[in-house]
N, C-alpha and C. Protein backbone atom coordinates (compact mmCIF):
# COMPACT_ATOMS: atom_id res chain seq x y z
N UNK A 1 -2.52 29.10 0.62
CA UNK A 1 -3.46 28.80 -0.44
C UNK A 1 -4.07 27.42 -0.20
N UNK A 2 -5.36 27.70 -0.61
CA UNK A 2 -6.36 26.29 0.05
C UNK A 2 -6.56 25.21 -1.80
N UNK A 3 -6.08 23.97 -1.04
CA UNK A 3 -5.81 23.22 -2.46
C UNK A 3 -7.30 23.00 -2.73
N UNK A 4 -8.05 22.90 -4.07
CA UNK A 4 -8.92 22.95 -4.22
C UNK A 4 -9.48 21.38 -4.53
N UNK A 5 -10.87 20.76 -4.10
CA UNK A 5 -10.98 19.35 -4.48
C UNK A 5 -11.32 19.14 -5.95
N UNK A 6 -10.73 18.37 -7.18
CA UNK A 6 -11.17 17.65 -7.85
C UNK A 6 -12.80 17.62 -7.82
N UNK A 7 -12.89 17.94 -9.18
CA UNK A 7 -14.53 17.33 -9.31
C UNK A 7 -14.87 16.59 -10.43
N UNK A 8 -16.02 15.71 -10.58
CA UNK A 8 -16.23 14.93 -11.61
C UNK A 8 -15.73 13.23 -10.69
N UNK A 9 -15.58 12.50 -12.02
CA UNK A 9 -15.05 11.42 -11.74
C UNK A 9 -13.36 11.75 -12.06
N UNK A 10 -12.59 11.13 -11.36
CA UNK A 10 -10.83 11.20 -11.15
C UNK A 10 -11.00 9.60 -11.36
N UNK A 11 -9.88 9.49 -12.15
CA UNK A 11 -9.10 8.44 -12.23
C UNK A 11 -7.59 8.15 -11.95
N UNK A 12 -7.29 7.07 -11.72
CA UNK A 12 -5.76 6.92 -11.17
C UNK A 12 -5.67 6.03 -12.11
N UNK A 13 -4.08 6.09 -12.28
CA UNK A 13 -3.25 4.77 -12.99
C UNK A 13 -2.95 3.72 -11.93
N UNK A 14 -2.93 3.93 -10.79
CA UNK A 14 -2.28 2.80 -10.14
C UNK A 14 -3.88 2.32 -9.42
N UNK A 15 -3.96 1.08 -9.46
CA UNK A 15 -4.99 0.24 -8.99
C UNK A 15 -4.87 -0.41 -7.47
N UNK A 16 -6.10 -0.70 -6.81
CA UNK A 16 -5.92 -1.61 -5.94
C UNK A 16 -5.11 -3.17 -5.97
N UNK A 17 -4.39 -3.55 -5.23
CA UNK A 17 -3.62 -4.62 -5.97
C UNK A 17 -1.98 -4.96 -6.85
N UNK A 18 -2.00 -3.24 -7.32
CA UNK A 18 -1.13 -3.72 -8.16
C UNK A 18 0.51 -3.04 -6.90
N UNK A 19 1.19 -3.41 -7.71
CA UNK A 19 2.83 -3.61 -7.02
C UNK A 19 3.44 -2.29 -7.24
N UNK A 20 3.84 -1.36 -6.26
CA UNK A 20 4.94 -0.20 -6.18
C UNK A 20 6.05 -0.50 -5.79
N UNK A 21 6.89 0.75 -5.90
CA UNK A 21 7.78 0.89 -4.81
C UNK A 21 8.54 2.30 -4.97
N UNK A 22 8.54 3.23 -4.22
CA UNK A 22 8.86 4.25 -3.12
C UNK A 22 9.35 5.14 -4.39
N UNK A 23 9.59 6.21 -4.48
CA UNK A 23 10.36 7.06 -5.29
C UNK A 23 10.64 7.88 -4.88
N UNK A 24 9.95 8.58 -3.81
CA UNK A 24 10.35 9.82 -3.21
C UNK A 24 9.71 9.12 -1.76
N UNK A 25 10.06 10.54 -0.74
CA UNK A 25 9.60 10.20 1.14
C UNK A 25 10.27 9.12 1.43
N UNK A 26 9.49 9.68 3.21
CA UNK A 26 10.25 8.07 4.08
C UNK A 26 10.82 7.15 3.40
N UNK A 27 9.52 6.37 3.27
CA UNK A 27 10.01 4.96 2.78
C UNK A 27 11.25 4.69 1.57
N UNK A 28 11.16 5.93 1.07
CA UNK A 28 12.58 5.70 -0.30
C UNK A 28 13.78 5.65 0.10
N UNK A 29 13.97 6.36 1.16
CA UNK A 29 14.94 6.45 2.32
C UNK A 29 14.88 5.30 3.44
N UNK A 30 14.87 4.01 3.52
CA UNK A 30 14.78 3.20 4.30
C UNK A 30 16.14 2.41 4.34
N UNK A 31 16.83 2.12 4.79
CA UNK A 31 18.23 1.43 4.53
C UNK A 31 18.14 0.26 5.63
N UNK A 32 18.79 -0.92 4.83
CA UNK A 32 19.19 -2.08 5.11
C UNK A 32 20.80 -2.38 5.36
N UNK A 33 21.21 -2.99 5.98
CA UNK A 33 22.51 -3.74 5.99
C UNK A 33 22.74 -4.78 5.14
N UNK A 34 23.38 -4.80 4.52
CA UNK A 34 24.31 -4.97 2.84
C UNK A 34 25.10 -6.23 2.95
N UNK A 35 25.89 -6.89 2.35
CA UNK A 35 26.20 -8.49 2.08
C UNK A 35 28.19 -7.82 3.31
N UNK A 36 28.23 -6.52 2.97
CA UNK A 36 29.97 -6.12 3.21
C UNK A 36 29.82 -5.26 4.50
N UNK A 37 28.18 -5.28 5.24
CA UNK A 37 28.17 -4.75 6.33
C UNK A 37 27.55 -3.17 6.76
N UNK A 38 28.19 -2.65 5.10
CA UNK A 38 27.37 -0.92 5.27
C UNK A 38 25.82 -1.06 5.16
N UNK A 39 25.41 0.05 5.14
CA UNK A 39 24.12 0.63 5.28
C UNK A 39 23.79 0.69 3.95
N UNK A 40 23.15 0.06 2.95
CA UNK A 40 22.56 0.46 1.48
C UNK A 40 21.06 0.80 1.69
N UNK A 41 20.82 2.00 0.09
CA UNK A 41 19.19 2.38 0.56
C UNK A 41 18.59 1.38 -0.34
N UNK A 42 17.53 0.56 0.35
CA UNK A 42 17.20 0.11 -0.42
C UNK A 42 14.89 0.58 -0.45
N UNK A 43 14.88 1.33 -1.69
CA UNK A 43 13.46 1.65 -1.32
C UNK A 43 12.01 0.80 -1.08
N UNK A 44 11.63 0.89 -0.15
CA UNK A 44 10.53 0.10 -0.29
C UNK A 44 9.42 -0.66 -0.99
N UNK A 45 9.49 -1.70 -1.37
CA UNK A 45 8.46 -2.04 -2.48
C UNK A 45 7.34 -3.14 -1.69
N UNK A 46 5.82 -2.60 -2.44
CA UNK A 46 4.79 -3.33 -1.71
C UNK A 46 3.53 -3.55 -2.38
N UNK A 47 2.40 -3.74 -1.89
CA UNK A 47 1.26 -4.18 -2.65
C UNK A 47 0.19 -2.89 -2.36
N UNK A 48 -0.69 -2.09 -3.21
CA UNK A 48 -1.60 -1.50 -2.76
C UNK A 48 -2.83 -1.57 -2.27
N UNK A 49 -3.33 -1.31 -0.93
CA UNK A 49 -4.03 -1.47 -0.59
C UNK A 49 -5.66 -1.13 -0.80
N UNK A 50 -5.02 0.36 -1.00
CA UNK A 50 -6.61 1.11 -1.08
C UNK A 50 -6.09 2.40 -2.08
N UNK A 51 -6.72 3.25 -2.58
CA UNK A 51 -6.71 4.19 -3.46
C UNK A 51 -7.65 5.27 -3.18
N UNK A 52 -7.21 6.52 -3.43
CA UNK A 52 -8.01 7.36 -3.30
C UNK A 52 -7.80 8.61 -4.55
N UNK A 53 -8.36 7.83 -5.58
CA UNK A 53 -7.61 9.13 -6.98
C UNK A 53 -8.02 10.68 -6.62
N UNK A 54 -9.22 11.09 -5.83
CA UNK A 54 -10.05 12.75 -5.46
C UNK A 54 -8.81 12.91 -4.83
N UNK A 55 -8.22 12.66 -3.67
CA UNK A 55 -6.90 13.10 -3.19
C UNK A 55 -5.89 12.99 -3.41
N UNK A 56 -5.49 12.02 -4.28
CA UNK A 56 -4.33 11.40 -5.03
C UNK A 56 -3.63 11.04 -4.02
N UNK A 57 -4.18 10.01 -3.37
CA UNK A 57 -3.63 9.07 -2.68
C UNK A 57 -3.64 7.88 -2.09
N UNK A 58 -2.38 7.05 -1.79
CA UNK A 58 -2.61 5.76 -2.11
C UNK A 58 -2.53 4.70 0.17
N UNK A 59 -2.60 4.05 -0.21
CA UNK A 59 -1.86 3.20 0.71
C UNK A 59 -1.45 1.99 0.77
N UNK A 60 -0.17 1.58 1.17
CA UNK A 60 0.69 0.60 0.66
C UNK A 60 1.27 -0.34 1.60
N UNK A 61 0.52 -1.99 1.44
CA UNK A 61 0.64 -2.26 2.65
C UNK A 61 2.24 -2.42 3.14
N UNK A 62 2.25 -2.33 4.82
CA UNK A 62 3.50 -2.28 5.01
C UNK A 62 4.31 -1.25 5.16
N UNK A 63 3.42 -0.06 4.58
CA UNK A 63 4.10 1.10 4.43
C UNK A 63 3.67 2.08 5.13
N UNK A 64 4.66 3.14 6.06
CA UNK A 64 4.22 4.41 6.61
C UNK A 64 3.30 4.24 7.67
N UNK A 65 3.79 2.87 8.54
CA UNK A 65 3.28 2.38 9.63
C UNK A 65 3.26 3.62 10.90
N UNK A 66 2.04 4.27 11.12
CA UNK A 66 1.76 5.06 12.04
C UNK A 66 1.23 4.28 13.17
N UNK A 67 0.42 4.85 14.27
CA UNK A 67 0.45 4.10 15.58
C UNK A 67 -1.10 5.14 16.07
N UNK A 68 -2.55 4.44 16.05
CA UNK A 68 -3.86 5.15 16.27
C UNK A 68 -4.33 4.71 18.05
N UNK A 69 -4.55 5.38 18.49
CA UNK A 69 -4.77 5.50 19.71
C UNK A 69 -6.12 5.25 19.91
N UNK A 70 -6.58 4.03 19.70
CA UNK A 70 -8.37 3.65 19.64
C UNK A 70 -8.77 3.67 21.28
N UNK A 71 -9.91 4.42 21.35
CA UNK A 71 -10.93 4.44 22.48
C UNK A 71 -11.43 3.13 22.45
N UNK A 72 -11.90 2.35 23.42
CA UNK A 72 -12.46 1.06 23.29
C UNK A 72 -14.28 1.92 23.11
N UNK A 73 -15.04 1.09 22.73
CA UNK A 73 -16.18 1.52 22.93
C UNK A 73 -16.82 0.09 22.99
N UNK A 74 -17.58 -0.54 23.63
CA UNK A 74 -18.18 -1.52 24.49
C UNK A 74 -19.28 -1.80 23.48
N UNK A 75 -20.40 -1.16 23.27
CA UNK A 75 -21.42 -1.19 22.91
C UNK A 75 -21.45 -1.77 21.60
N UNK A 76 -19.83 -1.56 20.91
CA UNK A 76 -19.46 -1.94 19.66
C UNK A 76 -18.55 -2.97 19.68
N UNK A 77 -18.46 -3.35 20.55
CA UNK A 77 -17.35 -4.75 20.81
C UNK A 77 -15.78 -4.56 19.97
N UNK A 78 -15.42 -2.62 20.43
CA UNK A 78 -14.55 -2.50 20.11
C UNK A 78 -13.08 -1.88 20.77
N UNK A 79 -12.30 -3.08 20.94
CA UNK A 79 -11.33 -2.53 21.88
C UNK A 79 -10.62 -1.78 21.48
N UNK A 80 -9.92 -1.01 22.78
CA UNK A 80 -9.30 -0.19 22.84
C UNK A 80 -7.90 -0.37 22.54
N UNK A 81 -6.72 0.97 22.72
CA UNK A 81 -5.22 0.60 23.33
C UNK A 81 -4.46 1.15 21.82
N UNK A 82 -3.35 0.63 21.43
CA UNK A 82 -2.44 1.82 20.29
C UNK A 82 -2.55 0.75 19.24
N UNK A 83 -3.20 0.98 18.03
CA UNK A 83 -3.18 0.47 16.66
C UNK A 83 -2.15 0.38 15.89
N UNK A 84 -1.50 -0.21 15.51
CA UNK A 84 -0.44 0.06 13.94
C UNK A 84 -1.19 0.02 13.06
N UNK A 85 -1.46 1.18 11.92
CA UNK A 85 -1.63 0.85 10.25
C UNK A 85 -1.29 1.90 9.41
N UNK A 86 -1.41 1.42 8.32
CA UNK A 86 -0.56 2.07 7.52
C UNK A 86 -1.45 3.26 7.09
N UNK A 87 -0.54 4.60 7.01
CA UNK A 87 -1.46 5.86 6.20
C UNK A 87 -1.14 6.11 4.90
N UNK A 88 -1.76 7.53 4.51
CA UNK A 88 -2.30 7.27 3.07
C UNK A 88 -1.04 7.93 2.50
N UNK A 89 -0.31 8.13 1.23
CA UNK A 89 0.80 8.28 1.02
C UNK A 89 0.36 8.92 -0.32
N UNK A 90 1.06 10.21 -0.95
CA UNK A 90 0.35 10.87 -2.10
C UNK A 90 1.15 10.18 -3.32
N UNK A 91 0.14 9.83 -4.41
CA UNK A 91 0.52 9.11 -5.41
C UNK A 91 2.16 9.62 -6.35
N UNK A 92 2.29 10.50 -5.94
CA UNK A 92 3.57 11.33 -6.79
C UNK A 92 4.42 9.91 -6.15
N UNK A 93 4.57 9.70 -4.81
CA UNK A 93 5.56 9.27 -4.57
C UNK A 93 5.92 7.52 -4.47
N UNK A 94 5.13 7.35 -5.46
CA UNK A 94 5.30 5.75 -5.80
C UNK A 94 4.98 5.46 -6.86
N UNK A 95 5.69 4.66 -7.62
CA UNK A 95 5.54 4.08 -9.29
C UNK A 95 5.46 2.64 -9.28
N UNK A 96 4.65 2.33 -10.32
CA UNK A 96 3.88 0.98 -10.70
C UNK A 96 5.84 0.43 -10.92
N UNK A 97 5.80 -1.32 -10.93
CA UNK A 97 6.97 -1.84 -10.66
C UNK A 97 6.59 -2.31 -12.37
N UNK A 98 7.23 -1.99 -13.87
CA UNK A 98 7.56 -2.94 -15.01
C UNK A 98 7.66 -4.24 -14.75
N UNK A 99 6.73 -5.01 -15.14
CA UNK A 99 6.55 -6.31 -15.12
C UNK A 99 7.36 -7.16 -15.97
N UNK A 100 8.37 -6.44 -16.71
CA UNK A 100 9.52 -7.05 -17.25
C UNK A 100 10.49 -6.96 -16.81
N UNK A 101 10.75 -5.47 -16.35
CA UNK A 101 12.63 -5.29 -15.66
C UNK A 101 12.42 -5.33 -14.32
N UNK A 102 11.11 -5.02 -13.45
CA UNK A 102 11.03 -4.93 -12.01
C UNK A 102 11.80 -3.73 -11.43
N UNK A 103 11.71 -2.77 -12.58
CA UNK A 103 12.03 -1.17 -12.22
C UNK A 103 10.74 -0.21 -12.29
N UNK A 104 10.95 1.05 -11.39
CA UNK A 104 9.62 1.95 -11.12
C UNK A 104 9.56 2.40 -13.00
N UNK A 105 8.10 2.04 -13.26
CA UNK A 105 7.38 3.18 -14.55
C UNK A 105 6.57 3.67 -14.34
N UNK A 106 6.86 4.37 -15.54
CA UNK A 106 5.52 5.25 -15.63
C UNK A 106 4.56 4.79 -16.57
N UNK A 107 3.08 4.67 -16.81
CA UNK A 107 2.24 4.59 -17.35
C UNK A 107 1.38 5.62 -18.28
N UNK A 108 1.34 4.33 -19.24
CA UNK A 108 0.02 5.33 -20.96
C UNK A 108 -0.96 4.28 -20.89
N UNK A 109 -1.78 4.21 -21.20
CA UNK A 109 -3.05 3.94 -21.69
C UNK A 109 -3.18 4.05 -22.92
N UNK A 110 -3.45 2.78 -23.69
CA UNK A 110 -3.60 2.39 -25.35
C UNK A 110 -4.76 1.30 -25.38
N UNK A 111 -5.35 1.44 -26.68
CA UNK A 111 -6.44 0.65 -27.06
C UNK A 111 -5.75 -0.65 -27.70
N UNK A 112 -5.97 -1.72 -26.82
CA UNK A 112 -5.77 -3.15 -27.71
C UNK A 112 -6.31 -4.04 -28.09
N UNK A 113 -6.83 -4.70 -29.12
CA UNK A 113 -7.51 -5.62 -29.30
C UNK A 113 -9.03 -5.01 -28.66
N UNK A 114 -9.42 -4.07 -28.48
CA UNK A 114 -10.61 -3.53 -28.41
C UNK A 114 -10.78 -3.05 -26.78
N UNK A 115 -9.65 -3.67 -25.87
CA UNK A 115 -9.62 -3.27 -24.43
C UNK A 115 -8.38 -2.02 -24.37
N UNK A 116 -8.87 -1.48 -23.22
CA UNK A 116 -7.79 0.22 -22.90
C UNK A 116 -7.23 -0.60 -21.56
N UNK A 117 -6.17 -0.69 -22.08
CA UNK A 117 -4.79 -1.38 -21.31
C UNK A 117 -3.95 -0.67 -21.13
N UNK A 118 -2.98 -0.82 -19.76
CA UNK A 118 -1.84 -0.03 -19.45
C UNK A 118 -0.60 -0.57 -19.37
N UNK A 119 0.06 0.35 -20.63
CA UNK A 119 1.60 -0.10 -20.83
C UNK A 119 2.21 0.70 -20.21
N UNK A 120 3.48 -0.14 -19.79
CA UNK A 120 4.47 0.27 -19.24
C UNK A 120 5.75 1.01 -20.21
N UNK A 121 6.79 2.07 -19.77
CA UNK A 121 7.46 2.56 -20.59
C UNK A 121 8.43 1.74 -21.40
N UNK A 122 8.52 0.11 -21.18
CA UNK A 122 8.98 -1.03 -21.75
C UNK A 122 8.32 -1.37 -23.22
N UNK A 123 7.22 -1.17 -22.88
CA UNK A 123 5.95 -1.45 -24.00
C UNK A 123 5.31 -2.98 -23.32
N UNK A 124 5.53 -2.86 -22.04
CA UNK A 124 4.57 -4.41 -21.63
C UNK A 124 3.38 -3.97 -20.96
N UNK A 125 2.40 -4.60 -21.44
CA UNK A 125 1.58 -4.54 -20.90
C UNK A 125 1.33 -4.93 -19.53
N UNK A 126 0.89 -3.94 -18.22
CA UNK A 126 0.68 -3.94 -17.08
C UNK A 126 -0.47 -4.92 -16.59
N UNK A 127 -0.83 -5.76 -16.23
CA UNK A 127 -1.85 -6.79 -15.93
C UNK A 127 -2.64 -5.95 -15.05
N UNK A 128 -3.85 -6.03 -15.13
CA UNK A 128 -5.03 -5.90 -14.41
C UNK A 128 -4.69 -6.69 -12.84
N UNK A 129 -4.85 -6.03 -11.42
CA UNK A 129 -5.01 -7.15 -10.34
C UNK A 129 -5.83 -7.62 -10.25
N UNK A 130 -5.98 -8.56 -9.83
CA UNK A 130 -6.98 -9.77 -8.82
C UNK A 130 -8.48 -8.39 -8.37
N UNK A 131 -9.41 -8.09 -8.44
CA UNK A 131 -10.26 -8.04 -8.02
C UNK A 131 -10.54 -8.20 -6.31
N UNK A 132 -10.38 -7.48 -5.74
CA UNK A 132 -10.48 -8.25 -3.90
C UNK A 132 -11.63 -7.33 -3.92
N UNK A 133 -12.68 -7.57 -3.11
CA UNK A 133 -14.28 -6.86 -2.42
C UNK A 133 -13.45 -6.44 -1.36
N UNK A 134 -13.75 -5.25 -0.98
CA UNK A 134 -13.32 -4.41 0.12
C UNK A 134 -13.51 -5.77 1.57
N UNK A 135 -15.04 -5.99 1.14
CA UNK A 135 -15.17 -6.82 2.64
C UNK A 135 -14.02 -8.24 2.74
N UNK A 136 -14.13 -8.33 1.39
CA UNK A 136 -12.93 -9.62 1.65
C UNK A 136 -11.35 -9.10 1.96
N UNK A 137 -11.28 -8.10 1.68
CA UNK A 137 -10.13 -7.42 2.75
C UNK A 137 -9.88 -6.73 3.80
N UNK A 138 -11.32 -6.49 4.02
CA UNK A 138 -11.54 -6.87 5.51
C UNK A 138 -11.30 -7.98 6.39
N UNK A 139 -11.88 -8.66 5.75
CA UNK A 139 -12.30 -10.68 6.42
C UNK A 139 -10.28 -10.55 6.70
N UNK A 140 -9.43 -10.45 5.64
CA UNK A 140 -7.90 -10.98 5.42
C UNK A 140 -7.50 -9.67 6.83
N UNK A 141 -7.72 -8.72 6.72
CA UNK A 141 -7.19 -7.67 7.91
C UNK A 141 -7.69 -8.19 9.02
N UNK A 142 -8.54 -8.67 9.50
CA UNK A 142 -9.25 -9.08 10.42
C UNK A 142 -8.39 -10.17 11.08
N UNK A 143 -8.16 -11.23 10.53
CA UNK A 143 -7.73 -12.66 10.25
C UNK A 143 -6.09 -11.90 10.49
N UNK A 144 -5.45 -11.33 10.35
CA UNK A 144 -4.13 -10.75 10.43
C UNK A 144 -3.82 -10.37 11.74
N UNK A 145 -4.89 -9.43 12.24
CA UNK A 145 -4.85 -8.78 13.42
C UNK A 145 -5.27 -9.95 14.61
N UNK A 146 -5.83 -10.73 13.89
CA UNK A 146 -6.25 -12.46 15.14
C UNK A 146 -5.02 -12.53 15.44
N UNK A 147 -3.92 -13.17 14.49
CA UNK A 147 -2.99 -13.83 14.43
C UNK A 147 -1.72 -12.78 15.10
N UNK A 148 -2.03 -11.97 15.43
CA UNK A 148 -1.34 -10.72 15.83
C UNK A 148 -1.08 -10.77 17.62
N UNK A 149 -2.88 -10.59 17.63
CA UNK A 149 -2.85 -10.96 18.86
C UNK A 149 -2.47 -12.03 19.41
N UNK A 150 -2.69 -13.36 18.73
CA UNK A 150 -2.65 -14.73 19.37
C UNK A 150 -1.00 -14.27 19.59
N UNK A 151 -0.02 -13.85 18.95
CA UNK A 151 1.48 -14.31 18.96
C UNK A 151 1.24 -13.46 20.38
N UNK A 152 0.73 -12.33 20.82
CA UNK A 152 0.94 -11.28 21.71
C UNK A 152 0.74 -12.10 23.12
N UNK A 153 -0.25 -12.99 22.74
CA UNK A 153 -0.93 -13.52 24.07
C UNK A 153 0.13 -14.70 24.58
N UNK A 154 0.71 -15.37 23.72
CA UNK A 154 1.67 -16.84 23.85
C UNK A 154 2.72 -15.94 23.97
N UNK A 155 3.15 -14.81 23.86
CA UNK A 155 4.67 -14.37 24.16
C UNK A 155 3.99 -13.64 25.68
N UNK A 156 3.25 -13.70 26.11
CA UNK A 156 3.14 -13.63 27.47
C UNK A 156 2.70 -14.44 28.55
N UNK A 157 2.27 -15.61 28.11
CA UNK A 157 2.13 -16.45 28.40
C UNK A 157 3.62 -17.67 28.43
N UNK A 158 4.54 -17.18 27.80
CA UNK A 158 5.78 -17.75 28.17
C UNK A 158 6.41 -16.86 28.95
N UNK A 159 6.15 -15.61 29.25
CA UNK A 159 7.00 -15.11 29.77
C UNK A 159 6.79 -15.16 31.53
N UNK A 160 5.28 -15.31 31.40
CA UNK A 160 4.99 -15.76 32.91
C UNK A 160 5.34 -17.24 33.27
């Protein structure tokens, strides 16, 4: 059965900006080494990057690091060779972080003081993020991947 697309305008509860962490998949399953030596799970928590409510899905930086096999193309002053970034991850499986207990909630939408704000199952109100322009998170991805390379180039440059 062919899932059918959403039409109209879709909205999401979770915003660009705001703070998850993992509830279900991979990443919920990620385990660390513990203060006594075992293996504890501890699930991933991160910042969102981008949103896509028509598919219901999110991406989270840091998260579900895949590996893109870019063609260089010249004409575009764009190199080639194996990419890391992160893919898109379906919204079921990550919850906004309560800005009081710093546990996964779930979200309502209530009228306050004349603005439609999102509370958390605490009753706190969820803050709006920071505003970023796509291109200015570009400019910051850009500026990331410099600094990426530069470490790539000086760890071979010591090694020769």
């Amino acid at each position: 059965m062919i899932k059918q697309k959403k039409q109209g305008s879709v909205r999401s509860k979770i915003k660009r900006g705001d703070e998850v962490v993992f509830i279900a998949g991979k990443e919920y399953n990620r385990y660390e080494k513990g203060e006594d030596g075992k293996a504890k799970r501890v699930p991933y928590r991160g910042k969102v990057i981008a949103v896509d409510p028509r598919a219901g899905r999110v991406k989270v930086e840091g998260a579900m690091i895949v590996s893109k096999h870019q063609k260089p193309v010249p004409q575009m002053n764009i190199e080639g060779g194996i990419k890391k970034r992160e893919a898109w991850v379906d919204s079921s499986n990550v919850a906004l972080i309560d800005p009081e207990t710093g546990d996964p909630t779930r979200v309502k939408f209530e009228v306050r003081d004349g603005q439609k704000v999102r509370i958390a199952k605490s009753g706190a109100v969820i803050p709006e993020p920071a505003r970023i322009s796509r291109t200015e998170a570009a400019q910051e991805e850009a500026i990331k991947e410099d600094a990426e390379k530069q470490a790539e180039t000086e760890k071979t440059d010591e090694e020769e």
